[in-house]
C-alpha atoms as a PDB file:
ATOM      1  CA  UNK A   1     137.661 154.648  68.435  1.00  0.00           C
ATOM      2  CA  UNK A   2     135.661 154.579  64.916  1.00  0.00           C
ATOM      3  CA  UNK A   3     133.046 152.343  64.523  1.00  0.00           C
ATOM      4  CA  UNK A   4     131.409 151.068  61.104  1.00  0.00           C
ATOM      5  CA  UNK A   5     127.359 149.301  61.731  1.00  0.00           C
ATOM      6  CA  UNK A   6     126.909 146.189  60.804  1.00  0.00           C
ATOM      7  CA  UNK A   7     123.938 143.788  60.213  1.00  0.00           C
ATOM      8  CA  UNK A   8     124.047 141.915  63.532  1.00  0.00           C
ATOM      9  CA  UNK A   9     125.415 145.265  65.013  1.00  0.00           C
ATOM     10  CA  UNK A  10     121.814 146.761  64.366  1.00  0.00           C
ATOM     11  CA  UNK A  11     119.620 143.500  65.105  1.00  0.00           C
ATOM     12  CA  UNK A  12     121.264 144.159  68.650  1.00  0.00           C
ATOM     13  CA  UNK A  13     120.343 147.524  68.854  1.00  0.00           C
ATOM     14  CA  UNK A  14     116.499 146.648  68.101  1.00  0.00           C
ATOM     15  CA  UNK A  15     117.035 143.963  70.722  1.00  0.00           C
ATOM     16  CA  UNK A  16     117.869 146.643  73.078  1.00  0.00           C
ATOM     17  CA  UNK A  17     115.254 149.329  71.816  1.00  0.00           C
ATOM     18  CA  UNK A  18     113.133 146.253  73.555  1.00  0.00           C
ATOM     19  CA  UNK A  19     114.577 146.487  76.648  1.00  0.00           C
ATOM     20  CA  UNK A  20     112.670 148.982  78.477  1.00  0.00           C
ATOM     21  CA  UNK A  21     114.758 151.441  79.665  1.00  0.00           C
ATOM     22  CA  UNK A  22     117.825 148.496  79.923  1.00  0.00           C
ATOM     23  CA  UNK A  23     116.928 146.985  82.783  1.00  0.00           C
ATOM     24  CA  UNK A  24     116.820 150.102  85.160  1.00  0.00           C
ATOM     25  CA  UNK A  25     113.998 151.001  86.956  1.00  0.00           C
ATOM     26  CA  UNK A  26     113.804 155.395  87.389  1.00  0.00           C
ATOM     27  CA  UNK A  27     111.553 154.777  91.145  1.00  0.00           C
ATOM     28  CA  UNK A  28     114.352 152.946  92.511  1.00  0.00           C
ATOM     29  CA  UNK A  29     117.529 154.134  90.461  1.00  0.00           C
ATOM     30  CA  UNK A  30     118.498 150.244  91.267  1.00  0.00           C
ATOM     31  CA  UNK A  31     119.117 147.823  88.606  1.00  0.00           C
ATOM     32  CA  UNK A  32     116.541 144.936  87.862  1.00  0.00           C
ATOM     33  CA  UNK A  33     116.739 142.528  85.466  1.00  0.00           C
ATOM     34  CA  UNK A  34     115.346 143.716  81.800  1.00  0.00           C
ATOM     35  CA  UNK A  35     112.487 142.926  80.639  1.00  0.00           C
ATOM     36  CA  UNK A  36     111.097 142.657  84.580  1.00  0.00           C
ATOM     37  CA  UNK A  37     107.949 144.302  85.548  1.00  0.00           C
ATOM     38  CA  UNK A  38     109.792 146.718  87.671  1.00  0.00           C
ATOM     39  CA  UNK A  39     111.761 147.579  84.364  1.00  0.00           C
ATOM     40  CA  UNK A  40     108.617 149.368  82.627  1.00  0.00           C
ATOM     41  CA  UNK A  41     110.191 152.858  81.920  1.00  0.00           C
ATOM     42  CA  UNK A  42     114.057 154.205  80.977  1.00  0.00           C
ATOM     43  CA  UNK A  43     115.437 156.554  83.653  1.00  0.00           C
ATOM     44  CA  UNK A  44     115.810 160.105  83.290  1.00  0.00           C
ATOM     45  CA  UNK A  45     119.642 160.918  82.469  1.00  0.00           C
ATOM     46  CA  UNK A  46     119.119 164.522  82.710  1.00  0.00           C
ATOM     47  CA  UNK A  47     119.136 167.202  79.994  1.00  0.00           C
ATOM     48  CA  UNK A  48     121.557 167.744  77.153  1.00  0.00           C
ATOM     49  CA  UNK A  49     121.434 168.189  73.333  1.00  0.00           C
ATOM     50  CA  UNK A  50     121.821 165.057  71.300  1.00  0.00           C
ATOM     51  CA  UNK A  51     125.213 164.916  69.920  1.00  0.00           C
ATOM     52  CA  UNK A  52     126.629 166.187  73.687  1.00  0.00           C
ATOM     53  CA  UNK A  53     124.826 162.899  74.748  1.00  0.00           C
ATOM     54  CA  UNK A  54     125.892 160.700  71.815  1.00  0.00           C
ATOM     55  CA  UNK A  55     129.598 162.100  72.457  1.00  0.00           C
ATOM     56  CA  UNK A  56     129.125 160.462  76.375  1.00  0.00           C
ATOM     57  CA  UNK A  57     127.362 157.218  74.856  1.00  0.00           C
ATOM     58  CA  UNK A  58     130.734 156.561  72.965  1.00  0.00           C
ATOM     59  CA  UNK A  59     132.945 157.764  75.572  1.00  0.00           C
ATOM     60  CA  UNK A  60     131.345 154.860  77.518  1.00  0.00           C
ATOM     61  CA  UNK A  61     131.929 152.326  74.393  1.00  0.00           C
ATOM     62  CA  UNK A  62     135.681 153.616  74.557  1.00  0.00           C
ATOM     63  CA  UNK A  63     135.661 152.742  78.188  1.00  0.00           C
ATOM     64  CA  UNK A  64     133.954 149.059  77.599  1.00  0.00           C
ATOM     65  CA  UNK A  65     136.824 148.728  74.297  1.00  0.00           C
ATOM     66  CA  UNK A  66     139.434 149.274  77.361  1.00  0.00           C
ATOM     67  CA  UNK A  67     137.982 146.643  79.563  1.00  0.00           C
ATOM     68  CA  UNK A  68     137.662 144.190  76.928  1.00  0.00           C
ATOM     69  CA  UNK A  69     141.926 143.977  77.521  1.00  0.00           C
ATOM     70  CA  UNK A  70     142.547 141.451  74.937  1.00  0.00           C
ATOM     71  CA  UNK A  71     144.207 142.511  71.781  1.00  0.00           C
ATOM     72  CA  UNK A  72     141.823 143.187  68.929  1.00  0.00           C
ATOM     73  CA  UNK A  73     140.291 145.895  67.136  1.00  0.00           C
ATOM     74  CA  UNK A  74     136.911 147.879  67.625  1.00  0.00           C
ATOM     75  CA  UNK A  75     134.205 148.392  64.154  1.00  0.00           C
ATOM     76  CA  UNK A  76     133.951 151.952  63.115  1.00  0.00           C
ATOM     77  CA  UNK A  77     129.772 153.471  63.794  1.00  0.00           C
ATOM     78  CA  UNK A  78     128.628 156.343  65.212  1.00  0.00           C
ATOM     79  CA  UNK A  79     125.651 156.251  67.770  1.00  0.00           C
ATOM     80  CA  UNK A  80     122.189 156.568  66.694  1.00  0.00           C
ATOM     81  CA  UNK A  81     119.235 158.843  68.511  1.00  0.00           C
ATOM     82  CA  UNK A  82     115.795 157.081  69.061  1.00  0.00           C
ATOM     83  CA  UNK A  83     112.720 158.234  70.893  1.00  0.00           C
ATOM     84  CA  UNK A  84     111.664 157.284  74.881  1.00  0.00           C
ATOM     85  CA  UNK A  85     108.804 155.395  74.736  1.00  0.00           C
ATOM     86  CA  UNK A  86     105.918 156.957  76.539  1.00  0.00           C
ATOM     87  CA  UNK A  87     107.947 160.497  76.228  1.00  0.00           C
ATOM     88  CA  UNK A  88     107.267 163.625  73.878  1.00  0.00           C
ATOM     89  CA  UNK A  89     109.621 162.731  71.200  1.00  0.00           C
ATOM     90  CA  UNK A  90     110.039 166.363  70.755  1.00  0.00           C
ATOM     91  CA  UNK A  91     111.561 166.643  74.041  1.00  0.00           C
ATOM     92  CA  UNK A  92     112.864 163.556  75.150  1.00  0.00           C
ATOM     93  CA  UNK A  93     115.622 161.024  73.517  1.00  0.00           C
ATOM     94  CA  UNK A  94     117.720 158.260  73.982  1.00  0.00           C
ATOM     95  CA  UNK A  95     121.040 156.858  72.376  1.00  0.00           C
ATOM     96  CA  UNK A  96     122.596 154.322  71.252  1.00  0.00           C
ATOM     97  CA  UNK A  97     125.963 152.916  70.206  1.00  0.00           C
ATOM     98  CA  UNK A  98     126.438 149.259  68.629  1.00  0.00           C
ATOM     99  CA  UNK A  99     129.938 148.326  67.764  1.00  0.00           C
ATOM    100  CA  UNK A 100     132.202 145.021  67.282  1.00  0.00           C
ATOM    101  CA  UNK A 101     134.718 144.018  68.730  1.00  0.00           C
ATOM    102  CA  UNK A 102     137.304 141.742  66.405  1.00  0.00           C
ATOM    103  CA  UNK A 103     139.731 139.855  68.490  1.00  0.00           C
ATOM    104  CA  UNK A 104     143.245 139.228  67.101  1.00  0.00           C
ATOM    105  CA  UNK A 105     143.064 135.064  67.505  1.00  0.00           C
ATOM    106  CA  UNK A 106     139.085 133.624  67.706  1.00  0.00           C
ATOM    107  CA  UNK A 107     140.185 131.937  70.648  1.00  0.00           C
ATOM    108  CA  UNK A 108     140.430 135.075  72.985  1.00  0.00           C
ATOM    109  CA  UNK A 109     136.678 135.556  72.619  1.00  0.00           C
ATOM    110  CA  UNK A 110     135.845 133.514  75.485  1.00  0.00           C
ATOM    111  CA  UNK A 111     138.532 135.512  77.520  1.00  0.00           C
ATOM    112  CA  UNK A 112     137.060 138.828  76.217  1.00  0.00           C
ATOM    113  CA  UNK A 113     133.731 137.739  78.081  1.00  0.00           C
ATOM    114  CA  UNK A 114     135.307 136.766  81.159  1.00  0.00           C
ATOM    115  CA  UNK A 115     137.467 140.106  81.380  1.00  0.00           C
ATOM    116  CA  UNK A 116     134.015 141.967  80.738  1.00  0.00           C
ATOM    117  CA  UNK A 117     131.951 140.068  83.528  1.00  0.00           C
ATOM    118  CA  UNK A 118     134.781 140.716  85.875  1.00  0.00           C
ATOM    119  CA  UNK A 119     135.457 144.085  85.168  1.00  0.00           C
ATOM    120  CA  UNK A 120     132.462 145.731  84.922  1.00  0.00           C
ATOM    121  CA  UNK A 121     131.163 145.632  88.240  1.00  0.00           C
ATOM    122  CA  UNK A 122     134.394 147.264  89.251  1.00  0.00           C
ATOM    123  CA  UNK A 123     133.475 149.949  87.283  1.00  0.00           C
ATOM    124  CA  UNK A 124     129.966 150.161  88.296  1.00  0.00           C
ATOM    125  CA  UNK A 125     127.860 148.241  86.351  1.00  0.00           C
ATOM    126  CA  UNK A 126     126.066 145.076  87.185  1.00  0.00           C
ATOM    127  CA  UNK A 127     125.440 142.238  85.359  1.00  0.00           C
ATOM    128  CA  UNK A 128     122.020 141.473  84.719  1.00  0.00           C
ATOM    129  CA  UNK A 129     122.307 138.477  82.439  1.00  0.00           C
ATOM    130  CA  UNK A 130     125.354 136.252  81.411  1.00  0.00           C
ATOM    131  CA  UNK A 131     123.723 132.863  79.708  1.00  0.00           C
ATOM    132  CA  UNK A 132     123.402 131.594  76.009  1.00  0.00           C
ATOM    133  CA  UNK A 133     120.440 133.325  73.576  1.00  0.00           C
ATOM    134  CA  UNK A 134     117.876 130.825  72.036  1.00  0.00           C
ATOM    135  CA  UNK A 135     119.269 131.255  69.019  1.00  0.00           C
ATOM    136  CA  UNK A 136     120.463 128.386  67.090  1.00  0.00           C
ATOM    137  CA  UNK A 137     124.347 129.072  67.754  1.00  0.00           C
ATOM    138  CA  UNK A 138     124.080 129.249  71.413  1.00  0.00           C
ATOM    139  CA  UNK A 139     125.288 132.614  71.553  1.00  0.00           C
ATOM    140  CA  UNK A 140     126.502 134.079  75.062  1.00  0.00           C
ATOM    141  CA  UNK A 141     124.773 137.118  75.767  1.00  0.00           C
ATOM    142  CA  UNK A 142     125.835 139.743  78.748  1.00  0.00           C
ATOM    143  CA  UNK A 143     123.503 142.143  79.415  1.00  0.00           C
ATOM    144  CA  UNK A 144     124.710 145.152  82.729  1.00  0.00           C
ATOM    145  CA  UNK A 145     123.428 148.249  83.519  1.00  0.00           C
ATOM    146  CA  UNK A 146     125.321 151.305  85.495  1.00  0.00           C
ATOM    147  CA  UNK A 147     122.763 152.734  87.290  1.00  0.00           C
ATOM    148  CA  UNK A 148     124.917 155.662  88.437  1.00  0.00           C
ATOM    149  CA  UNK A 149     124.955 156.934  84.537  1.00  0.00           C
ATOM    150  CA  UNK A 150     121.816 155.576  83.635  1.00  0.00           C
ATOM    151  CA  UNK A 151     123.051 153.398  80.575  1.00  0.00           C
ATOM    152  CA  UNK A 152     122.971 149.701  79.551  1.00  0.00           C
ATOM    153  CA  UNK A 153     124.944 147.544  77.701  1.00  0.00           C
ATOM    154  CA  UNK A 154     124.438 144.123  75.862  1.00  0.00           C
ATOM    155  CA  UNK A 155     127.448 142.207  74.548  1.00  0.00           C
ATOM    156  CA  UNK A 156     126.647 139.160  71.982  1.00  0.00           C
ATOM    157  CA  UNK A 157     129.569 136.750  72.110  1.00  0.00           C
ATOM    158  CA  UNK A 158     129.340 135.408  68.485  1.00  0.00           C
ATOM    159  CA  UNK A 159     131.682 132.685  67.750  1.00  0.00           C
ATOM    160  CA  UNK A 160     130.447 131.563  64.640  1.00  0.00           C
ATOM    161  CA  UNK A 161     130.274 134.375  62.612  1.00  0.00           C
ATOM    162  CA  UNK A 162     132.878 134.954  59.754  1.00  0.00           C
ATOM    163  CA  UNK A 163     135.113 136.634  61.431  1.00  0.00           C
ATOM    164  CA  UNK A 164     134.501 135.728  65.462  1.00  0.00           C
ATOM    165  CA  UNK A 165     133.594 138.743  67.547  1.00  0.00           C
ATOM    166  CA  UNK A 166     132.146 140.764  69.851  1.00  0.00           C
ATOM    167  CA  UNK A 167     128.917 142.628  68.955  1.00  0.00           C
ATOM    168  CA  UNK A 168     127.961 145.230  71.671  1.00  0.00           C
ATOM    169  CA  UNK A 169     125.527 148.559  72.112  1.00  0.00           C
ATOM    170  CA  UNK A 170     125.885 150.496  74.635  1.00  0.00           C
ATOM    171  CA  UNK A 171     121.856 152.477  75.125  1.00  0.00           C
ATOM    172  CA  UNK A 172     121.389 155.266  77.579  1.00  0.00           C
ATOM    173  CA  UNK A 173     118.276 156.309  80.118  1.00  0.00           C
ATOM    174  CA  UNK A 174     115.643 159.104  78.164  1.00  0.00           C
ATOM    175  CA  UNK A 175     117.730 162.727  77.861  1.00  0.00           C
ATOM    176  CA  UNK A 176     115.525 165.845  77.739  1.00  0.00           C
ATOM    177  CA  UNK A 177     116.798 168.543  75.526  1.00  0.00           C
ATOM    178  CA  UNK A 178     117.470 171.815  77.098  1.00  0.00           C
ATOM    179  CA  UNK A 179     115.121 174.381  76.677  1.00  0.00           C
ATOM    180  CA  UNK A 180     114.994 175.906  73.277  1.00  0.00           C
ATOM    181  CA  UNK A 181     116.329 173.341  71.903  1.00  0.00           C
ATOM    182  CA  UNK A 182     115.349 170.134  69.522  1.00  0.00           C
ATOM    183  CA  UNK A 183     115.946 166.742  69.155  1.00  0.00           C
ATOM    184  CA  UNK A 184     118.946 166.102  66.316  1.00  0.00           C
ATOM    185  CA  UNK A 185     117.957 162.789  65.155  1.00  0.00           C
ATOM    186  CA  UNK A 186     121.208 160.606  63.841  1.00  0.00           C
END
């Protein structure tokens, strides 16, 4: 799947940069709800050069595309590296990977949602927030963490944008790069 960043594509990726560590808390390697006090720092993933770890990031987005199971088309974008707050940015990283998701009728966007808050938890991620934003359009934000490969996703259900669609990133726990190594920033 190729993605292409948009405007409201990136906004959600700064949302998520503000989600310490997406809702996971590294003590517990349990799930709490972002933005909770338990939530304070991003798990450690493990180690592995940037692009190997931005290649995983959208093999994950590919696997969220597949849940989606309506018929539609995914943006084209590439992930993005950012530093782990509180971390030597010369060692440690995280990525991220915002996409949209276009449905083929506007009216499958509410189905889209409901396929993804089903599904995921099958597939071991756990919802941590499904409820409108405060924005002025109401949006329906879904928010799940998978604890087991230390990433996060948030999915903005935007039904009044020009076209209707789904605007997701997909951010993972802090990566160290192997030894010798440096952080590729992208």
């Amino acid at each position: 799947m190729k993605i292409k960043p948009g405007a409201p594509a990136l906004l959600v990726s700064l949302a998520l940069i503000t989600l310490t560590g997406c809702g996971m808390n590294d003590s517990s390697g349990s799930a709490t709800p972002s933005g909770s006090a338990d939530s304070a720092e991003a798990p450690l993933v493990g180690t592995s050069t940037s692009r190997d770890a931005a290649d995983a990031v959208e093999k994950a987005s590919s696997e969220l595309y597949d849940l989606i199971g309506v018929k539609g088309k995914g943006s084209e974008s590439r992930s993005g590296v950012m530093e782990c707050e509180g971390k030597d940015p010369a060692t440690y990283f995280k990525v991220f990977h915002p996409w949209s998701f276009y449905p083929a009728s506007a009216d499958q966007l509410d189905e889209a949602m409901e396929r993804l808050k089903s599904e995921l938890p099958k597939h071991g991620w756990k919802v941590v927030r499904y409820e409108p934003d405060t924005s002025q359009a109401k949006n329906l934000v879904l928010t799940a963490d998978n604890t087991e490969k230390k990433y996060g996703v948030s999915v903005v259900q935007m039904k009044k944008n020009d076209p209707p669609k789904l605007s997701l990133t997909v951010v993972s726990g802090c990566y160290r790069v192997p030894e010798g190594k440096e952080v590729d920033r992208f």
